[in-house]
PDB file of N, CA and C in Angstrom:
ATOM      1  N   UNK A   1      98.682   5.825 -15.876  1.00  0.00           N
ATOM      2  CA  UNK A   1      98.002   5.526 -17.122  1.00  0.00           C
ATOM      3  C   UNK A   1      97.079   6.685 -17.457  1.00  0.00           C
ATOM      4  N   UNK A   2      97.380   7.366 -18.599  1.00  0.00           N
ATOM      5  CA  UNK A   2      96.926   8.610 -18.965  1.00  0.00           C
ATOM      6  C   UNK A   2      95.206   7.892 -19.603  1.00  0.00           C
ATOM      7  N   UNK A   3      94.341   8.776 -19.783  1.00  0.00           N
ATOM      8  CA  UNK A   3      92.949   8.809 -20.374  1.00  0.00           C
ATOM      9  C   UNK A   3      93.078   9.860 -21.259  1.00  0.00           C
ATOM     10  N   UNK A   4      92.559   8.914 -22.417  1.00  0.00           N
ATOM     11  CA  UNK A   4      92.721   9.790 -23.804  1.00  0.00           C
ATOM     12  C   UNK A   4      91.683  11.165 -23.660  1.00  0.00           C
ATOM     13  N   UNK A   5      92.265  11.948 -24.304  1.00  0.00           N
ATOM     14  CA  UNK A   5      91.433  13.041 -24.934  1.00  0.00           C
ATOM     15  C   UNK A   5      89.960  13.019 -25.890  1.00  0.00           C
ATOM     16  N   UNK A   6      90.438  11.638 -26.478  1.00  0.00           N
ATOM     17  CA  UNK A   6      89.281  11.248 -27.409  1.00  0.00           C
ATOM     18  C   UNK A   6      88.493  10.967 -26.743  1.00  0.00           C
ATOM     19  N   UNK A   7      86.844  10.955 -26.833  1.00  0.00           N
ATOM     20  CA  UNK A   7      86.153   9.937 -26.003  1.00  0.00           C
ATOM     21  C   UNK A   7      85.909   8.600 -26.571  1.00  0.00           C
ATOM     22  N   UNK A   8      86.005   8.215 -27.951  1.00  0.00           N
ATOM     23  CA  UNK A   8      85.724   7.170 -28.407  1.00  0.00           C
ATOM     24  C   UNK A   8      87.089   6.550 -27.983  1.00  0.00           C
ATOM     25  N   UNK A   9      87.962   7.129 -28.060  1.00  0.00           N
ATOM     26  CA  UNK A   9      89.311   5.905 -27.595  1.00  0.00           C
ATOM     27  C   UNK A   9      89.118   5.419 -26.446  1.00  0.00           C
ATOM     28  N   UNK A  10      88.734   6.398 -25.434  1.00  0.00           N
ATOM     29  CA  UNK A  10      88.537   6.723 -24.080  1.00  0.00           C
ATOM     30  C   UNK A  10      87.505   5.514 -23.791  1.00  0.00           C
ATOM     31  N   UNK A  11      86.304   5.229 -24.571  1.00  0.00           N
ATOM     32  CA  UNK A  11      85.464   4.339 -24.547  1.00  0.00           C
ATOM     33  C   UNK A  11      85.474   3.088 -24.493  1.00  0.00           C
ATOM     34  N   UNK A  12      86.551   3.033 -25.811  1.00  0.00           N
ATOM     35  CA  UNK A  12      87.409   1.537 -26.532  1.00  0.00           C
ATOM     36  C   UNK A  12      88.584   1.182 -25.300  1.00  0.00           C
ATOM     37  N   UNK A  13      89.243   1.715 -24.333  1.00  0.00           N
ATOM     38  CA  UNK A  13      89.831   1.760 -23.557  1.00  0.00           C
ATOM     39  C   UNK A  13      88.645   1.095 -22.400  1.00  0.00           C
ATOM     40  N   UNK A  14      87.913   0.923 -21.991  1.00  0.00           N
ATOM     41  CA  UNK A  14      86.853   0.895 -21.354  1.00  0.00           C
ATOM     42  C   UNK A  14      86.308  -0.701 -21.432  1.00  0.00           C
ATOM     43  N   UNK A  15      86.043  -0.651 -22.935  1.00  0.00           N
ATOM     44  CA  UNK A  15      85.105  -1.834 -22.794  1.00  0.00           C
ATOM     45  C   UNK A  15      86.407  -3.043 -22.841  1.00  0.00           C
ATOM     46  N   UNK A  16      87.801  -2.480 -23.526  1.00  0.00           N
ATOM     47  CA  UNK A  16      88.650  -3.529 -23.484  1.00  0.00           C
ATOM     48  C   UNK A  16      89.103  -3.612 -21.956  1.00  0.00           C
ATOM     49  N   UNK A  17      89.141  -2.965 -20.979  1.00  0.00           N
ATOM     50  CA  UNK A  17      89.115  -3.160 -19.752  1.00  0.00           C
ATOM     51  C   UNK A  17      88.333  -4.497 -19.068  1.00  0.00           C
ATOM     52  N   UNK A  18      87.135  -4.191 -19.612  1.00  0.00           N
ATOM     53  CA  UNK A  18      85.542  -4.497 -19.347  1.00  0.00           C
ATOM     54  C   UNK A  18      86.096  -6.428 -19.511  1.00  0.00           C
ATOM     55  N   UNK A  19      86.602  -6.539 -20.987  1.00  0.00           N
ATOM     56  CA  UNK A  19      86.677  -7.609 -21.297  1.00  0.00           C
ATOM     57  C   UNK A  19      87.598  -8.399 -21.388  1.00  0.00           C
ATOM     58  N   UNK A  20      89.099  -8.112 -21.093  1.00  0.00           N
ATOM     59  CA  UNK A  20      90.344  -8.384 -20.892  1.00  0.00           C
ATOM     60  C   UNK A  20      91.306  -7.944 -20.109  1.00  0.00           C
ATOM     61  N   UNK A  21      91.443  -7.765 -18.798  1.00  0.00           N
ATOM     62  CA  UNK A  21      92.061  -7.005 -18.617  1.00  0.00           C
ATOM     63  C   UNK A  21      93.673  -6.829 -18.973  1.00  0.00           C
ATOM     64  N   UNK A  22      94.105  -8.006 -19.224  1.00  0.00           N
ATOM     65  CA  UNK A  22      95.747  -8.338 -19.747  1.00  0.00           C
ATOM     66  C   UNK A  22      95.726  -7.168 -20.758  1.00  0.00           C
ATOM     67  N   UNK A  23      95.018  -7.685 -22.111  1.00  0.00           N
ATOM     68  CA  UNK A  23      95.347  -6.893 -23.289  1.00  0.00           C
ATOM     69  C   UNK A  23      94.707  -5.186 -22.699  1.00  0.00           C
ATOM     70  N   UNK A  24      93.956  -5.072 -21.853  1.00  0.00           N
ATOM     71  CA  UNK A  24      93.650  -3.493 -21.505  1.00  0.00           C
ATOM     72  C   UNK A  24      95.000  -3.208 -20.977  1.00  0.00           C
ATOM     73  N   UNK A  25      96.106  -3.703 -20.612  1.00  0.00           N
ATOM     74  CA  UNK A  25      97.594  -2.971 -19.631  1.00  0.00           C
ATOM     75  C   UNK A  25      98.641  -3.225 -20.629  1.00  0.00           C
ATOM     76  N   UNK A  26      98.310  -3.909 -21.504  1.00  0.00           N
ATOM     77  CA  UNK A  26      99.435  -3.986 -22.268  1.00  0.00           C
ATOM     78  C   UNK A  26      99.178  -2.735 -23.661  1.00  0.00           C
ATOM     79  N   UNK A  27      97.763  -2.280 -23.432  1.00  0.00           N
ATOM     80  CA  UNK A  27      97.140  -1.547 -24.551  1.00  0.00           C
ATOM     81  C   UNK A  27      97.886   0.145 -23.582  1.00  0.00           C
ATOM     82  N   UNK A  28      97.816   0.336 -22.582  1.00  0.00           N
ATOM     83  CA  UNK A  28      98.152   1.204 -21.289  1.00  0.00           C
ATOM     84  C   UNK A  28      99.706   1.724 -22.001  1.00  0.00           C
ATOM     85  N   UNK A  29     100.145   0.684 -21.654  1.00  0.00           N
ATOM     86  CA  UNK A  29     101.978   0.426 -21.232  1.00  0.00           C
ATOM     87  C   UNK A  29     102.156   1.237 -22.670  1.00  0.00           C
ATOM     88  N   UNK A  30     101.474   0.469 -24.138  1.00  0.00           N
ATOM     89  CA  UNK A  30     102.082   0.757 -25.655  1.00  0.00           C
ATOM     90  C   UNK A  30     101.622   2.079 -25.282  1.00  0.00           C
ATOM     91  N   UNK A  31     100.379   3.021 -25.045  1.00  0.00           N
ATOM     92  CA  UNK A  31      99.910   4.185 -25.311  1.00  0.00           C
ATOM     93  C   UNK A  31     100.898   4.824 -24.440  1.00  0.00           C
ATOM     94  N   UNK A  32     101.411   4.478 -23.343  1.00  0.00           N
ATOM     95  CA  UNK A  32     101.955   5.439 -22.478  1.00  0.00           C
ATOM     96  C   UNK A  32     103.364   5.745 -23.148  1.00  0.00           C
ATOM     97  N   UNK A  33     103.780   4.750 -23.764  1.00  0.00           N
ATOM     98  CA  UNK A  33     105.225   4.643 -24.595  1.00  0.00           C
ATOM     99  C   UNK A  33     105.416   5.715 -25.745  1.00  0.00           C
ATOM    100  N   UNK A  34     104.517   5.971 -26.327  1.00  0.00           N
ATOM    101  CA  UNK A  34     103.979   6.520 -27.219  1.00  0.00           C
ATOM    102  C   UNK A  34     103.477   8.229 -26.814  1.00  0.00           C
ATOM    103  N   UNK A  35     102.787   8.263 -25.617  1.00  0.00           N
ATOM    104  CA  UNK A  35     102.366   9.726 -25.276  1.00  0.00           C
ATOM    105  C   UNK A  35     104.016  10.532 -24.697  1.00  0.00           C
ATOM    106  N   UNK A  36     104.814   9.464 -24.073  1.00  0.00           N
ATOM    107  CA  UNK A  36     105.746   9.856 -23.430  1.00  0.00           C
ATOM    108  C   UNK A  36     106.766  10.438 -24.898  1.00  0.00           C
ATOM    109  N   UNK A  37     106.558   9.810 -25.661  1.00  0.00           N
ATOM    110  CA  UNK A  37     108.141  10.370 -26.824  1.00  0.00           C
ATOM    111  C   UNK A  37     107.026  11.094 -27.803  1.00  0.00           C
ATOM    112  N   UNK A  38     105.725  11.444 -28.156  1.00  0.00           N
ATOM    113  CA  UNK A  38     105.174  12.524 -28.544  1.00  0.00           C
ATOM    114  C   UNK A  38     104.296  12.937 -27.835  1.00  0.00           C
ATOM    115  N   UNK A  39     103.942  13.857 -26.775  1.00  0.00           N
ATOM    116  CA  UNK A  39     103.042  14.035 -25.725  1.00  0.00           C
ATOM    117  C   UNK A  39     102.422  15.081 -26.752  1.00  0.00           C
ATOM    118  N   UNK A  40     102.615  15.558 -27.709  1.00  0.00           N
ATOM    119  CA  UNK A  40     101.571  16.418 -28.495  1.00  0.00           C
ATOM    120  C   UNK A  40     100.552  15.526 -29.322  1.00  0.00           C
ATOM    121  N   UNK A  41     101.080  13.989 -29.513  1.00  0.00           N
ATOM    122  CA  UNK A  41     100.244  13.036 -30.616  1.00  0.00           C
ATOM    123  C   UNK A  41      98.371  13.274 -30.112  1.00  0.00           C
ATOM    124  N   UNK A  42      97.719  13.152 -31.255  1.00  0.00           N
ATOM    125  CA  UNK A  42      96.621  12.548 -31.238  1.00  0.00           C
ATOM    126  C   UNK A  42      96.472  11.037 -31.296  1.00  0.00           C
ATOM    127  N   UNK A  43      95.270  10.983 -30.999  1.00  0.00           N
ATOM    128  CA  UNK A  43      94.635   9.530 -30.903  1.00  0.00           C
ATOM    129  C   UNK A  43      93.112  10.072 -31.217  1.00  0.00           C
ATOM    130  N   UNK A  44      92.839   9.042 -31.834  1.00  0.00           N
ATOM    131  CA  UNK A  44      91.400   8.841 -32.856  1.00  0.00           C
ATOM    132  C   UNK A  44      91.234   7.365 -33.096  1.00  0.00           C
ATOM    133  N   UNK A  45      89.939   6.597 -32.916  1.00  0.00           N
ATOM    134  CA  UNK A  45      89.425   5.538 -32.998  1.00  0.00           C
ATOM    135  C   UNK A  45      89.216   5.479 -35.073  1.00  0.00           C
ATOM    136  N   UNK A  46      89.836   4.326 -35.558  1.00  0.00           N
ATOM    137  CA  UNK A  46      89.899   4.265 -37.030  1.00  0.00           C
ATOM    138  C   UNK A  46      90.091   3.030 -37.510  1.00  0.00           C
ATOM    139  N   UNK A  47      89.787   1.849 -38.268  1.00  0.00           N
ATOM    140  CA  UNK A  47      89.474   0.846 -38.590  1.00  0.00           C
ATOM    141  C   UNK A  47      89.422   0.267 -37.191  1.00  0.00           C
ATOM    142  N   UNK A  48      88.486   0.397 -36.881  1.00  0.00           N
ATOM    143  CA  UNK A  48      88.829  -0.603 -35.188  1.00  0.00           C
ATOM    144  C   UNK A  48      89.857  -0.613 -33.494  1.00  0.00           C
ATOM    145  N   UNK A  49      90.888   0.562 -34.318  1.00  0.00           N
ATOM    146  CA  UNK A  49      92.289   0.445 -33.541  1.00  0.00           C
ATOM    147  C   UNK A  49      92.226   1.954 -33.247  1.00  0.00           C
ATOM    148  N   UNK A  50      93.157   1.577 -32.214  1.00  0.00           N
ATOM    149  CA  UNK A  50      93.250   3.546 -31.680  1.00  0.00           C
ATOM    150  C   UNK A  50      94.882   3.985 -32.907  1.00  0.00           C
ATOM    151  N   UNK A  51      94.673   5.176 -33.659  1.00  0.00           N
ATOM    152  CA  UNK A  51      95.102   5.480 -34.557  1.00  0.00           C
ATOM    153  C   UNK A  51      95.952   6.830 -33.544  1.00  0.00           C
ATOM    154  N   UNK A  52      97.108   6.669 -33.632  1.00  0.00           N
ATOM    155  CA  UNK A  52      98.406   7.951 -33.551  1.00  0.00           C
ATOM    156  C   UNK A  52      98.699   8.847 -34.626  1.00  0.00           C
ATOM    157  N   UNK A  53      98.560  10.029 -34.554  1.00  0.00           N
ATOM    158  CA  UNK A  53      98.664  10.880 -35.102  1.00  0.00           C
ATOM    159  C   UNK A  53      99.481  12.339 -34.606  1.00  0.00           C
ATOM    160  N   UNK A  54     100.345  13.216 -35.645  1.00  0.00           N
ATOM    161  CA  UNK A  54     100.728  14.846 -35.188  1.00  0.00           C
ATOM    162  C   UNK A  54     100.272  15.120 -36.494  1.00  0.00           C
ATOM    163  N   UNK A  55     101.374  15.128 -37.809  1.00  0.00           N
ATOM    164  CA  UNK A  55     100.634  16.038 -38.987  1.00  0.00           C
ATOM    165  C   UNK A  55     100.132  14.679 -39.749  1.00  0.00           C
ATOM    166  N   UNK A  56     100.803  13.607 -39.704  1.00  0.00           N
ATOM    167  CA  UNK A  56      99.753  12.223 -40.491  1.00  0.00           C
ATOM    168  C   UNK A  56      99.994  11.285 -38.995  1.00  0.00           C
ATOM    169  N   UNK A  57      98.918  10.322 -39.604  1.00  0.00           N
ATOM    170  CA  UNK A  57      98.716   9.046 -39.239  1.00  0.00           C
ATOM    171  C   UNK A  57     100.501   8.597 -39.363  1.00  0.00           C
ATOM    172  N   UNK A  58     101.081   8.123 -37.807  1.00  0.00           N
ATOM    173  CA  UNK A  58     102.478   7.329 -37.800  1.00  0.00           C
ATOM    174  C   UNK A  58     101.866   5.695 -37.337  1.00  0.00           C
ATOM    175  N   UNK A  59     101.034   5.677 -36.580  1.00  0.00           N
ATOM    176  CA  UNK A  59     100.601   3.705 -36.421  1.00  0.00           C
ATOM    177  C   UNK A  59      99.586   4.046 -35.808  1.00  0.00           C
ATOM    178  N   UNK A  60      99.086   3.092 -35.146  1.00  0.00           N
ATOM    179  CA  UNK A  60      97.957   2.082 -34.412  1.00  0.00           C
ATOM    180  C   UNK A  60      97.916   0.886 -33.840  1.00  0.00           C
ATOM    181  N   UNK A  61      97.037   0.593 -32.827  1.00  0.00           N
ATOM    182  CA  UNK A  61      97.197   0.096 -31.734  1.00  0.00           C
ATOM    183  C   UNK A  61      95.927  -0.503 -32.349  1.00  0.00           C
ATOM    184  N   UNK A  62      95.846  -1.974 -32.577  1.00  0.00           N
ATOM    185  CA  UNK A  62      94.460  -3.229 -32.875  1.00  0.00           C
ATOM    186  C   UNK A  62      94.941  -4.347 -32.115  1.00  0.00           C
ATOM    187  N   UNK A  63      93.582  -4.602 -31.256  1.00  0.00           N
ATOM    188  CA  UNK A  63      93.196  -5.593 -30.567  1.00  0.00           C
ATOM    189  C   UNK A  63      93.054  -7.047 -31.599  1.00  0.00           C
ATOM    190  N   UNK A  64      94.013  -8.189 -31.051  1.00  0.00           N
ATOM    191  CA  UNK A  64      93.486  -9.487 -31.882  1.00  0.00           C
ATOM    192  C   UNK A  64      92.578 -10.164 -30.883  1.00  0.00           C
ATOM    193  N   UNK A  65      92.708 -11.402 -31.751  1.00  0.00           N
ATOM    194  CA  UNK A  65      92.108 -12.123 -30.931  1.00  0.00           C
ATOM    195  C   UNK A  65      93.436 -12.954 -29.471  1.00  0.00           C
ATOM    196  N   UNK A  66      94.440 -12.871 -30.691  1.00  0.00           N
ATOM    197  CA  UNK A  66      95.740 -13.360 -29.586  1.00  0.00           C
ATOM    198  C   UNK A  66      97.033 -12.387 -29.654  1.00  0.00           C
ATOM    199  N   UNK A  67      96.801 -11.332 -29.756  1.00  0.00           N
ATOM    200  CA  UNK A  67      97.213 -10.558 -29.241  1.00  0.00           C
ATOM    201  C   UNK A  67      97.067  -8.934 -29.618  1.00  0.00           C
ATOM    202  N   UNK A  68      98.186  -7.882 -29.332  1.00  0.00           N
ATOM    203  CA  UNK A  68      97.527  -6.511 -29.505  1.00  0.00           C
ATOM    204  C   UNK A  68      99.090  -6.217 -30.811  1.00  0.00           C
ATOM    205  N   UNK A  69      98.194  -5.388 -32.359  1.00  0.00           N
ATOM    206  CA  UNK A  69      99.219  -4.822 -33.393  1.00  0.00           C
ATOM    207  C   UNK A  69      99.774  -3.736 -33.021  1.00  0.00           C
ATOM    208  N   UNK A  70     100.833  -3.532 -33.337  1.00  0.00           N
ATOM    209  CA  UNK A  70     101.261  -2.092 -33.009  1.00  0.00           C
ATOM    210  C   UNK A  70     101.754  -2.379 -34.859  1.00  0.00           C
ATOM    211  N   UNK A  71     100.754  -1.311 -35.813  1.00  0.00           N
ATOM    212  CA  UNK A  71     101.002  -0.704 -36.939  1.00  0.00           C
ATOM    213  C   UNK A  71     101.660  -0.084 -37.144  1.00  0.00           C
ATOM    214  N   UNK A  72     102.928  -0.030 -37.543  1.00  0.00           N
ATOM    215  CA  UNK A  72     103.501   1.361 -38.167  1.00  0.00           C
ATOM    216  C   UNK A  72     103.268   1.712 -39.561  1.00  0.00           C
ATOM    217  N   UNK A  73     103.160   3.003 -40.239  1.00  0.00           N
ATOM    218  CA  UNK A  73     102.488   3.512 -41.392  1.00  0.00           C
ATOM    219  C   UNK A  73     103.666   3.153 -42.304  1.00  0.00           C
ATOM    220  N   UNK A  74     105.139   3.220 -41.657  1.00  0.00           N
ATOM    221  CA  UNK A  74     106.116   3.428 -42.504  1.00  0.00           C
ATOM    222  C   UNK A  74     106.745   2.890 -42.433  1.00  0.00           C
ATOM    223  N   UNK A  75     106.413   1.588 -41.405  1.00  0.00           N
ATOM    224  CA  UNK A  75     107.569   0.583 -40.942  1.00  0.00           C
ATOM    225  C   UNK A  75     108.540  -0.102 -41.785  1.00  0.00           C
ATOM    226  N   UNK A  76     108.412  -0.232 -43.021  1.00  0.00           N
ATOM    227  CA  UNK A  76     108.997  -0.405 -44.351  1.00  0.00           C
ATOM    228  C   UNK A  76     110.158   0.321 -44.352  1.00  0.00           C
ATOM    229  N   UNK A  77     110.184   1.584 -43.783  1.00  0.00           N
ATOM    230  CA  UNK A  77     111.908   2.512 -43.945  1.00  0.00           C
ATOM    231  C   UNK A  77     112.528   2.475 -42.581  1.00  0.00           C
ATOM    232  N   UNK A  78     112.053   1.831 -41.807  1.00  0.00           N
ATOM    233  CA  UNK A  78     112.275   1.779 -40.393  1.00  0.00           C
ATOM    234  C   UNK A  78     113.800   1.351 -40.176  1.00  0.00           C
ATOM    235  N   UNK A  79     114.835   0.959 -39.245  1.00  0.00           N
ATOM    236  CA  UNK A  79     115.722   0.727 -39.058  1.00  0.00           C
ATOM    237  C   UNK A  79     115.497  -0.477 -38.379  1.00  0.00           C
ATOM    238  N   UNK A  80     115.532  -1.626 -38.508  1.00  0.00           N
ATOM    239  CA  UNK A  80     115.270  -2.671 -37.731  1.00  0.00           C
ATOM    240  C   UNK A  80     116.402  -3.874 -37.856  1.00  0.00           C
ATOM    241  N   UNK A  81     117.617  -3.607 -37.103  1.00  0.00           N
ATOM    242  CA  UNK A  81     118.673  -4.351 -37.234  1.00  0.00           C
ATOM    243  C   UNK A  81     118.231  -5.581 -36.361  1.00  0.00           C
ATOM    244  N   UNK A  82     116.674  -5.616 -35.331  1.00  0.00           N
ATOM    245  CA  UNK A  82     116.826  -7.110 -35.177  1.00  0.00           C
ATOM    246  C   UNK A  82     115.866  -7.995 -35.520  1.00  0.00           C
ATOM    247  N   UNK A  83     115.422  -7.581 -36.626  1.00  0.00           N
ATOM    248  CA  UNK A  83     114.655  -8.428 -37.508  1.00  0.00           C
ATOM    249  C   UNK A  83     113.483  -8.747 -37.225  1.00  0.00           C
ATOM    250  N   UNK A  84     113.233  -7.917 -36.364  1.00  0.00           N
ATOM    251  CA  UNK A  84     111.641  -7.938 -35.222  1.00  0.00           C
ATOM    252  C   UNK A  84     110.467  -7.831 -36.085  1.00  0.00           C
ATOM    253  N   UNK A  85     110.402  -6.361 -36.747  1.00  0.00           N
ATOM    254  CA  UNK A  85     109.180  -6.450 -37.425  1.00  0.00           C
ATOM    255  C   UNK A  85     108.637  -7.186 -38.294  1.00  0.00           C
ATOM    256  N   UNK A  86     107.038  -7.421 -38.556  1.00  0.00           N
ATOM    257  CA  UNK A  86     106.597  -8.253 -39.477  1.00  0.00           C
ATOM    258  C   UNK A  86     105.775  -7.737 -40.908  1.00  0.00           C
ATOM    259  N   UNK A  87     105.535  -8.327 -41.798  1.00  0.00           N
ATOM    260  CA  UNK A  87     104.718  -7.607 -42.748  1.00  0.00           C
ATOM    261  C   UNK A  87     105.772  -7.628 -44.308  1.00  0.00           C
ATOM    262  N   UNK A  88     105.002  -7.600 -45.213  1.00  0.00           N
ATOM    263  CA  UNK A  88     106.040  -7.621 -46.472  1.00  0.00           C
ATOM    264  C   UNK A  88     104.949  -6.778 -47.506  1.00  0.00           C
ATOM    265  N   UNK A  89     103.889  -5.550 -46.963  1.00  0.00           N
ATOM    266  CA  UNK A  89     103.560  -4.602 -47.635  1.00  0.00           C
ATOM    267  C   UNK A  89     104.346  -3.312 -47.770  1.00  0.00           C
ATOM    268  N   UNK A  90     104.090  -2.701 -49.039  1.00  0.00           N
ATOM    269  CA  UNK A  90     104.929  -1.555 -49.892  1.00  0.00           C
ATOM    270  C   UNK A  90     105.227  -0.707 -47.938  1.00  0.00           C
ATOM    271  N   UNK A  91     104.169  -0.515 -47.471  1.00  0.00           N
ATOM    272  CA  UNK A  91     104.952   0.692 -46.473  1.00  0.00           C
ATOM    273  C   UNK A  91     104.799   0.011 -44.877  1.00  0.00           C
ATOM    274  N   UNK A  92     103.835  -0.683 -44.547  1.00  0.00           N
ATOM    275  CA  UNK A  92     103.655  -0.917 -43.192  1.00  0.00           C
ATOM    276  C   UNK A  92     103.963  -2.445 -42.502  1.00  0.00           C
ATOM    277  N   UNK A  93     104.392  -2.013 -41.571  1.00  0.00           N
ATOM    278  CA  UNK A  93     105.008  -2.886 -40.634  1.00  0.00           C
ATOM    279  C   UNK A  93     104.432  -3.413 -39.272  1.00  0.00           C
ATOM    280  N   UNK A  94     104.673  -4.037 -38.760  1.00  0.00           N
ATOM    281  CA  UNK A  94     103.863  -4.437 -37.081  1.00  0.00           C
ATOM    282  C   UNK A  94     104.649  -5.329 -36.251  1.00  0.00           C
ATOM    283  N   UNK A  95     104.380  -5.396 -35.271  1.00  0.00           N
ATOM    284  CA  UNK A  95     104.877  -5.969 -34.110  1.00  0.00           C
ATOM    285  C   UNK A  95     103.658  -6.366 -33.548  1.00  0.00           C
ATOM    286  N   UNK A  96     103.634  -8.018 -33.037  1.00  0.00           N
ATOM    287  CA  UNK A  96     102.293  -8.219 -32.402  1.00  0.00           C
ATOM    288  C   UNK A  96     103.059  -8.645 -30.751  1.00  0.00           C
ATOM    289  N   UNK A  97     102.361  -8.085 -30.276  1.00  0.00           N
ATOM    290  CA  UNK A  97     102.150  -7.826 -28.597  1.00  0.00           C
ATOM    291  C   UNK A  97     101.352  -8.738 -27.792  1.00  0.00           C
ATOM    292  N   UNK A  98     101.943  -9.767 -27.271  1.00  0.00           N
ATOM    293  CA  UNK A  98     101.418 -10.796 -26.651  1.00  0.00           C
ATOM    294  C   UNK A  98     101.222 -10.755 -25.204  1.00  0.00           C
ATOM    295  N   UNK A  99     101.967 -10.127 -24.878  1.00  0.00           N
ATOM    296  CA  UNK A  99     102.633  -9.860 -23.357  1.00  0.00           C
ATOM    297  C   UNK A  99     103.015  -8.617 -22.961  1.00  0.00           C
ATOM    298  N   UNK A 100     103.074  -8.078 -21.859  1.00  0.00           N
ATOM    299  CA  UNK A 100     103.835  -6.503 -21.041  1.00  0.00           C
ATOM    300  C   UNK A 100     104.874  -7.364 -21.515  1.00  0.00           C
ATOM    301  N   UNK A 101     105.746  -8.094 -21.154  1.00  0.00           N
ATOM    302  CA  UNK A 101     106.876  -8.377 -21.605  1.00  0.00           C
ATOM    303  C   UNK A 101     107.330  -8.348 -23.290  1.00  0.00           C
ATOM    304  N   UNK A 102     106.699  -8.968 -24.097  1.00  0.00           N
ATOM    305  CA  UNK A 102     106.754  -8.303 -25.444  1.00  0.00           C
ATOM    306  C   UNK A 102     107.314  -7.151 -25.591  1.00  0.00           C
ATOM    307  N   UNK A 103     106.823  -6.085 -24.600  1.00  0.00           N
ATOM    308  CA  UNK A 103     106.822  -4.682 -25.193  1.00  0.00           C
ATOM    309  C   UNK A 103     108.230  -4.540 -24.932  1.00  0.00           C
ATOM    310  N   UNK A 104     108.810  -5.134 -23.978  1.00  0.00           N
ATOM    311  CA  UNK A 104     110.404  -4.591 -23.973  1.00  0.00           C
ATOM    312  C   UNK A 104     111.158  -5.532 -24.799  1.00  0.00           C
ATOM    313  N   UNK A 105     110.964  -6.833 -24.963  1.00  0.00           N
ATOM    314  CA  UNK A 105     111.633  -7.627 -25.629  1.00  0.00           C
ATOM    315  C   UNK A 105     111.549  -7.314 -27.375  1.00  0.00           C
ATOM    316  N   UNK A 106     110.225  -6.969 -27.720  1.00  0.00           N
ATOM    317  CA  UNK A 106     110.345  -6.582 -29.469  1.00  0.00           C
ATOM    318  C   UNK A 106     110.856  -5.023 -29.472  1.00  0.00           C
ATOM    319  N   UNK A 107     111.413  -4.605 -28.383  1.00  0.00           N
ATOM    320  CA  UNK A 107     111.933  -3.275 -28.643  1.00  0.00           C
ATOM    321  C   UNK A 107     110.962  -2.159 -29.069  1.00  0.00           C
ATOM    322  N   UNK A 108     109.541  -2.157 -28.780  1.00  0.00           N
ATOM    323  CA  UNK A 108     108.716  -1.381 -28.907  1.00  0.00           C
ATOM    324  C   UNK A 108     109.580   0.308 -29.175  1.00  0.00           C
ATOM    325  N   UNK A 109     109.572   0.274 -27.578  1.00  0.00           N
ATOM    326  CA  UNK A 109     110.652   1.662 -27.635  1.00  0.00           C
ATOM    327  C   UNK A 109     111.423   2.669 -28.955  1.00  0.00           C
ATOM    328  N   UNK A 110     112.377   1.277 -29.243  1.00  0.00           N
ATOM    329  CA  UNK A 110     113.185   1.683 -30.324  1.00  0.00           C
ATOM    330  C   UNK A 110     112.191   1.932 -31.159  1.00  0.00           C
ATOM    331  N   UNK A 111     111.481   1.406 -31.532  1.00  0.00           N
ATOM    332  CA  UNK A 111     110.979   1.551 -32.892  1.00  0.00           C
ATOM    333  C   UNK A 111     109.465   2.569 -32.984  1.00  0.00           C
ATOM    334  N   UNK A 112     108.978   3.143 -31.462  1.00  0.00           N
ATOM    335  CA  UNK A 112     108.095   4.058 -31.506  1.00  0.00           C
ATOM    336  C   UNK A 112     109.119   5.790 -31.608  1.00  0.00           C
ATOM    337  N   UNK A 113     110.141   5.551 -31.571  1.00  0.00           N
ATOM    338  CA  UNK A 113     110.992   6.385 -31.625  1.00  0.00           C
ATOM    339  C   UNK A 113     111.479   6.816 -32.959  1.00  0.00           C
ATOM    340  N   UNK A 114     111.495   5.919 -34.061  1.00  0.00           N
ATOM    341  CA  UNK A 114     111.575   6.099 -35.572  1.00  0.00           C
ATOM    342  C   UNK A 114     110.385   6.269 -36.064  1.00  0.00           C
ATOM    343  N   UNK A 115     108.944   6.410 -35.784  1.00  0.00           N
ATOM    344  CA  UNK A 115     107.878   6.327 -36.135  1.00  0.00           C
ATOM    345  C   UNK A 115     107.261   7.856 -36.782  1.00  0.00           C
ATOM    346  N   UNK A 116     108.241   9.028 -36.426  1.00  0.00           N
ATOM    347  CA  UNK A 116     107.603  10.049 -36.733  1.00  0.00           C
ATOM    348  C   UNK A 116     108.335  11.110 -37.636  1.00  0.00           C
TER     349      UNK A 116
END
């Protein structure tokens, strides 16, 4: 489990530790998914959520109360033959993350892979 570059993510990583640890490994698992298929991305703390970035904003990672968003900016053009994602705004899309298991079952993967 990598430690962000940011310190405010780095922080937010911390206190969600502090206070959950479930949603702190499932917050781990999405970031590591994510550093692994763009290891150049940024991360920056931005409405609340740790925000992914190379030349724009591609998603974000927000803590619920019952579970963790994975935002996509563009999830709207996305390829999603299994009907996973949620949302019916002009561009963005999400997947909510309940579980480490979630992350393989909503196909995280696939779809952090169309994200950029």
């Amino acid at each position: 489990m990598k430690k962000s570059k940011n310190k405010e993510v780095q922080k937010f990583l911390g206190d969600i530790e502090s206070i959950d640890v479930e949603k702190f490994r499932i917050l781990q698992e999405l970031r590591d998914i994510v550093l692994t298929q763009y290891p150049e991305v940024n991360e920056r703390m931005m409405y609340g959520g740790i925000m992914f970035s190379l030349e724009d904003d591609f998603g974000g990672l927000f803590v619920r109360k019952q579970h963790i968003s994975f935002e996509f900016s563009s999830g709207a053009f996305m390829n999603d033959p299994y009907k996973i994602l949620e949302g019916t705004g002009k561009f963005r899309r999400h997947l909510k993350i309940g579980s480490l298991a979630d992350i393989e079952d909503k196909k995280v993967d696939f779809f952090v892979k169309q994200a950029v």
